[in-house]
N, C-alpha and C. Protein backbone atom coordinates (compact mmCIF):
# COMPACT_ATOMS: atom_id res chain seq x y z
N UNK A 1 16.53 2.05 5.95
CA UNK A 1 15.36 1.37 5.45
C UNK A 1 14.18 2.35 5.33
N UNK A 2 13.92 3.45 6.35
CA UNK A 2 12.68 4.42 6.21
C UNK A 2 13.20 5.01 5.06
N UNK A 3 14.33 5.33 4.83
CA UNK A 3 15.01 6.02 3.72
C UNK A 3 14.08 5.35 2.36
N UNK A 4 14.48 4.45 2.45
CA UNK A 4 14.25 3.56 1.05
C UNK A 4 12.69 3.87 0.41
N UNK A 5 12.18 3.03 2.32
CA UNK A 5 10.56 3.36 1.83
C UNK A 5 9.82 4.58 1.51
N UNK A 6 10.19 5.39 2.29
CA UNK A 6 9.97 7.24 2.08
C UNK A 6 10.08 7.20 0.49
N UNK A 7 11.07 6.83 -0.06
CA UNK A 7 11.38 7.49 -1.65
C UNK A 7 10.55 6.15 -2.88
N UNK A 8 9.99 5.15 -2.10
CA UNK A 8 9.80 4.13 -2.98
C UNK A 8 8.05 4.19 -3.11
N UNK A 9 7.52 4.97 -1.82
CA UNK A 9 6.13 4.69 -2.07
C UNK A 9 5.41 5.41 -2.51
N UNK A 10 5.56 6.30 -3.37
CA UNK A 10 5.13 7.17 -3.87
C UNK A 10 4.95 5.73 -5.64
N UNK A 11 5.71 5.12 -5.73
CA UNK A 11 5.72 4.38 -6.93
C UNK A 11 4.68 3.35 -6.92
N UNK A 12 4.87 2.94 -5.63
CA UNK A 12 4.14 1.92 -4.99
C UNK A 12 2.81 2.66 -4.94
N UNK A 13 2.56 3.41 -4.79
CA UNK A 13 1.13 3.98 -4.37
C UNK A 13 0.28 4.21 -5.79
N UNK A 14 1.57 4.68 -7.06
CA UNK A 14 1.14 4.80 -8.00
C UNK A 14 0.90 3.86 -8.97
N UNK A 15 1.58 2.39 -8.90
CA UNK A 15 1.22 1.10 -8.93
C UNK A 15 0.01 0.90 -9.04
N UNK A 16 -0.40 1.19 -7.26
CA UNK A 16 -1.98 0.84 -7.33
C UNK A 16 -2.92 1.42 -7.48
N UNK A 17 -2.68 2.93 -7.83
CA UNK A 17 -3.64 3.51 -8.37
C UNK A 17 -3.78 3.08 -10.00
N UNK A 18 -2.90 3.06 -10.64
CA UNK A 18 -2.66 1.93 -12.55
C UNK A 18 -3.78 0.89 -11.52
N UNK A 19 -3.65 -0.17 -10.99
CA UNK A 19 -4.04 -1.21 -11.53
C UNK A 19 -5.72 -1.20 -10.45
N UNK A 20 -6.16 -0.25 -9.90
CA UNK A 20 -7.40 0.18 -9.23
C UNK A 20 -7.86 0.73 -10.58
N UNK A 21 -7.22 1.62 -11.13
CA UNK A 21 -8.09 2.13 -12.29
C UNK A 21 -8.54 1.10 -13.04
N UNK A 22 -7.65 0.22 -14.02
CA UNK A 22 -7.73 -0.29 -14.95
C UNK A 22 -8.32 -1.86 -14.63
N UNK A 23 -8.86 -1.52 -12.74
CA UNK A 23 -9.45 -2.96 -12.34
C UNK A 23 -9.15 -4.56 -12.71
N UNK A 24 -7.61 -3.80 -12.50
CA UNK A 24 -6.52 -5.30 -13.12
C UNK A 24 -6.20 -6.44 -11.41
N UNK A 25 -7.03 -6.93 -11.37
CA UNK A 25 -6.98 -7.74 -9.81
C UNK A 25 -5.54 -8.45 -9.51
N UNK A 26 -5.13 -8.85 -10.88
CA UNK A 26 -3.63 -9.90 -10.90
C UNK A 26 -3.06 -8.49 -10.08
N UNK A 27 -2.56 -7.38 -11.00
CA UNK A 27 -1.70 -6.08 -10.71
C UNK A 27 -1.80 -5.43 -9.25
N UNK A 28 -3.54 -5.49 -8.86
CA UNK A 28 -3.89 -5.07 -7.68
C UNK A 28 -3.11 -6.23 -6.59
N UNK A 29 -3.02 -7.16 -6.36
CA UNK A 29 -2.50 -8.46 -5.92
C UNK A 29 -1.10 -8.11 -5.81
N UNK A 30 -0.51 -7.76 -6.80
CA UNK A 30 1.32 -8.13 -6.53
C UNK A 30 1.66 -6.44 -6.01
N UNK A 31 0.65 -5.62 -6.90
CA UNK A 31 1.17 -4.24 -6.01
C UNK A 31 0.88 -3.91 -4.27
N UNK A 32 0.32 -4.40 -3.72
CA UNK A 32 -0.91 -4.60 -2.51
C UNK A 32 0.71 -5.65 -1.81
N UNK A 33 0.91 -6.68 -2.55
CA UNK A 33 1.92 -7.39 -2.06
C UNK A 33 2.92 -6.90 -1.63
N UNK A 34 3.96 -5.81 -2.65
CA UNK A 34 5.22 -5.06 -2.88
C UNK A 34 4.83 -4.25 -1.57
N UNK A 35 3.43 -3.45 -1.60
CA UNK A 35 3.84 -2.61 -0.36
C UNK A 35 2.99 -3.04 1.17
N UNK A 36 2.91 -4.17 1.56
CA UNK A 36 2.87 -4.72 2.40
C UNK A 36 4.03 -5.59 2.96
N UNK A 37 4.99 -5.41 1.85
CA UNK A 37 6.22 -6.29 2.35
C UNK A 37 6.82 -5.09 2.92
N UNK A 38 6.89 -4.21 2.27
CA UNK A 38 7.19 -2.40 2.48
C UNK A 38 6.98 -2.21 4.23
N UNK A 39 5.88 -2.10 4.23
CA UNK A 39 5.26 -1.37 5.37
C UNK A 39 5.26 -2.40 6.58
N UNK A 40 5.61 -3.46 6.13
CA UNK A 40 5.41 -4.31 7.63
C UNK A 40 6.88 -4.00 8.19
N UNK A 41 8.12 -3.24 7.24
CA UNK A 41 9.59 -3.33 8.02
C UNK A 41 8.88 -2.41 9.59
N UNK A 42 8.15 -1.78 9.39
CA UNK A 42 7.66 -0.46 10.67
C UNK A 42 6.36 -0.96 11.79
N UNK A 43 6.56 -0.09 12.71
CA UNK A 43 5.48 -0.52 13.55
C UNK A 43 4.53 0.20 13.18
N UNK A 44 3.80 -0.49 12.14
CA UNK A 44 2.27 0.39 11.36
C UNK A 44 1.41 -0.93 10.89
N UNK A 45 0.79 -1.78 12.47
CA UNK A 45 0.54 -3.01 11.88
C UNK A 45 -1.16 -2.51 11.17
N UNK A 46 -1.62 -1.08 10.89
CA UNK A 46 -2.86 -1.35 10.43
C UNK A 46 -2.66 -1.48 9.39
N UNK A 47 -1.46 -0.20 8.53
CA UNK A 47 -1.01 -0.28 7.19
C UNK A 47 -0.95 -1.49 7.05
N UNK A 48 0.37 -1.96 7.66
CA UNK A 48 0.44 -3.46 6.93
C UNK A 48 -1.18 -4.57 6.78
N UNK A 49 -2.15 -4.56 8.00
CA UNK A 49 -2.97 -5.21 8.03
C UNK A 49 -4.26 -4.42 6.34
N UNK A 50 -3.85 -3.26 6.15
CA UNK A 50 -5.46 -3.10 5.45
C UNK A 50 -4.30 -3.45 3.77
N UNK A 51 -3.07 -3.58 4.06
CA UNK A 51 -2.41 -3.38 2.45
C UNK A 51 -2.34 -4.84 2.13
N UNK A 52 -2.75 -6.05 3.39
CA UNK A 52 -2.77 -7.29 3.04
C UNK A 52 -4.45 -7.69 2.59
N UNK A 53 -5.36 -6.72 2.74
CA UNK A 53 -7.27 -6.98 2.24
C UNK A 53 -6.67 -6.68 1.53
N UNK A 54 -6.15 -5.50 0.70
CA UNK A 54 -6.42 -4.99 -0.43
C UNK A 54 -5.49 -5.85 -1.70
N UNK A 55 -4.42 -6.42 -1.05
CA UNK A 55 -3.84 -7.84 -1.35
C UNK A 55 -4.68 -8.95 -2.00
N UNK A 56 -5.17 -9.48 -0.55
CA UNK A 56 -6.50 -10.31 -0.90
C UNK A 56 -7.73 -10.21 -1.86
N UNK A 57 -8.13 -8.63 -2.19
CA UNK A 57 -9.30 -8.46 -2.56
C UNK A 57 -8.63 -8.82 -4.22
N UNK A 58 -7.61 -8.34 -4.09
CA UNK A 58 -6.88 -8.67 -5.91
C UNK A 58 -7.02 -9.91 -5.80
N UNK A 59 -6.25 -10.56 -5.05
CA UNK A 59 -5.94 -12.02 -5.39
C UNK A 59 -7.50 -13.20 -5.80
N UNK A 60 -8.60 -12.53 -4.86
CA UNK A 60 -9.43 -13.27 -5.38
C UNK A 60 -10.56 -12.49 -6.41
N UNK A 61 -9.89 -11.59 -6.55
CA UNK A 61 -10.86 -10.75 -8.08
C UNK A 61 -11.89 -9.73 -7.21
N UNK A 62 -11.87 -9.10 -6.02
CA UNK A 62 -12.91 -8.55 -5.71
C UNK A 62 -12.36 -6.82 -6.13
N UNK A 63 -12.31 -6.27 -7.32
CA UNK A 63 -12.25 -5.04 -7.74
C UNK A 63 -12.83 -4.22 -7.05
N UNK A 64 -13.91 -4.37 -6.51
CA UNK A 64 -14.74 -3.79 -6.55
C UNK A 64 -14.39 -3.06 -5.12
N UNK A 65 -13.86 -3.61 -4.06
CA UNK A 65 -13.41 -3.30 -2.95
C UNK A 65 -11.84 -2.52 -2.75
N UNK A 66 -11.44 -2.96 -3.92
CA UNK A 66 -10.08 -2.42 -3.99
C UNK A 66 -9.84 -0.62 -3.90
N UNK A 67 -10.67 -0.10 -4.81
CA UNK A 67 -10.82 1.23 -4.26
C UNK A 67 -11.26 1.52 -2.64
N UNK A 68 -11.53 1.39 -2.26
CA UNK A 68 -11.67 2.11 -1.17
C UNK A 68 -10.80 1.30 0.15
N UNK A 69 -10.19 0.35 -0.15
CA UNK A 69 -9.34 -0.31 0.47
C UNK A 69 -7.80 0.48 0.66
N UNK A 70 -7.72 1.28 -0.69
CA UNK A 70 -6.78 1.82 -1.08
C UNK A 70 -6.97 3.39 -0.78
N UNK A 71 -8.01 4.20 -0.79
CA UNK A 71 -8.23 4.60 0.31
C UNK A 71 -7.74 5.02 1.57
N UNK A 72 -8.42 3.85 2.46
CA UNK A 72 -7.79 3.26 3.69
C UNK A 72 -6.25 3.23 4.09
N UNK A 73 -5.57 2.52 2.97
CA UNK A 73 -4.55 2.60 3.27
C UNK A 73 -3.57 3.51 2.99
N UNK A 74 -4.10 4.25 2.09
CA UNK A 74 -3.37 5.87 1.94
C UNK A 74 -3.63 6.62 3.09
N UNK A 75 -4.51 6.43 3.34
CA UNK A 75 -5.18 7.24 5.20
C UNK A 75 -3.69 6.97 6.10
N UNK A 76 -3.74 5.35 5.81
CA UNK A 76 -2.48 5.04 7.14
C UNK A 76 -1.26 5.19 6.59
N UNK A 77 -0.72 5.54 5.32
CA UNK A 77 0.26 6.10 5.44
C UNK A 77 0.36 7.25 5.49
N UNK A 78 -0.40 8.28 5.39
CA UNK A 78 -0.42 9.56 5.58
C UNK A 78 0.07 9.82 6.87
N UNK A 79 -0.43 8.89 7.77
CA UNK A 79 0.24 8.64 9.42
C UNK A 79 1.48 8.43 9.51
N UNK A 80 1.87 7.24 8.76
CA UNK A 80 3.24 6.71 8.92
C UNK A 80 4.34 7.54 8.48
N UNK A 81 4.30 8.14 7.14
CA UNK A 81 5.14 8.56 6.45
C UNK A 81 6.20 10.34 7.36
N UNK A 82 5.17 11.12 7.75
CA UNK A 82 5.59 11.83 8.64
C UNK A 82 7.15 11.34 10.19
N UNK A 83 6.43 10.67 10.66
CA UNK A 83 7.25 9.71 10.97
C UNK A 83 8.82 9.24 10.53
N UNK A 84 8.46 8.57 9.84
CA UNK A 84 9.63 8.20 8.90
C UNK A 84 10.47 9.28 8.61
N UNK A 85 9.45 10.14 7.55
CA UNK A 85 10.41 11.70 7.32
C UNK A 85 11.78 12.07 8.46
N UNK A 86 10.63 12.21 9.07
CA UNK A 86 11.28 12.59 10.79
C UNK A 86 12.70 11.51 11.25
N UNK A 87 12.59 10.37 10.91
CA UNK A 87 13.92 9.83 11.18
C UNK A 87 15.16 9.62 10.66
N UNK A 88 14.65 10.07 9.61
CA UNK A 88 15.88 10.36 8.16
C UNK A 88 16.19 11.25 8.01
N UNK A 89 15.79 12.52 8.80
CA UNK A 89 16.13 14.06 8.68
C UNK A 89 17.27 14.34 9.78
């Protein structure tokens, strides 16, 4: 499963950078979704907790927060992902 996520979030990350740019809130919403379903398989409950705001901030149109939410949660996987590496090697 780290396997999976290791090689999947790089897509996922690039997801939400498309729909942060193009301040698409629906896109921000289901991508924010995809990798919060992602990140909760691990014990990384901040990831999972800041990838469910940035979830939220789509779902109710707040663009405006979505950048730096995203951000945030690139911060915490920068944490996690090392990790992971590490257990699949």
């Amino acid at each position: 499963m780290a396997a999976l996520f290791v090689s999947e979030c790089p897509r996922l990350l690039a997801a939400l950078h498309a729909a942060v740019a193009a301040r698409d809130a629906v896109a921000i919403d289901q991508a924010a979704h995809a990798l919060k379903g992602s990140v909760s398989n691990f014990a990384a409950p901040t990831a999972a907790a800041v990838a469910e705001r940035l979830e939220l901030a789509g779902r109710v149109g707040d663009v405006a927060a979505s950048a730096e939410l995203l951000r945030a949660l690139e911060a915490e996987l920068e944490r996690l992902l090392p990790t992971l590496r590490e257990m699949i090697t």
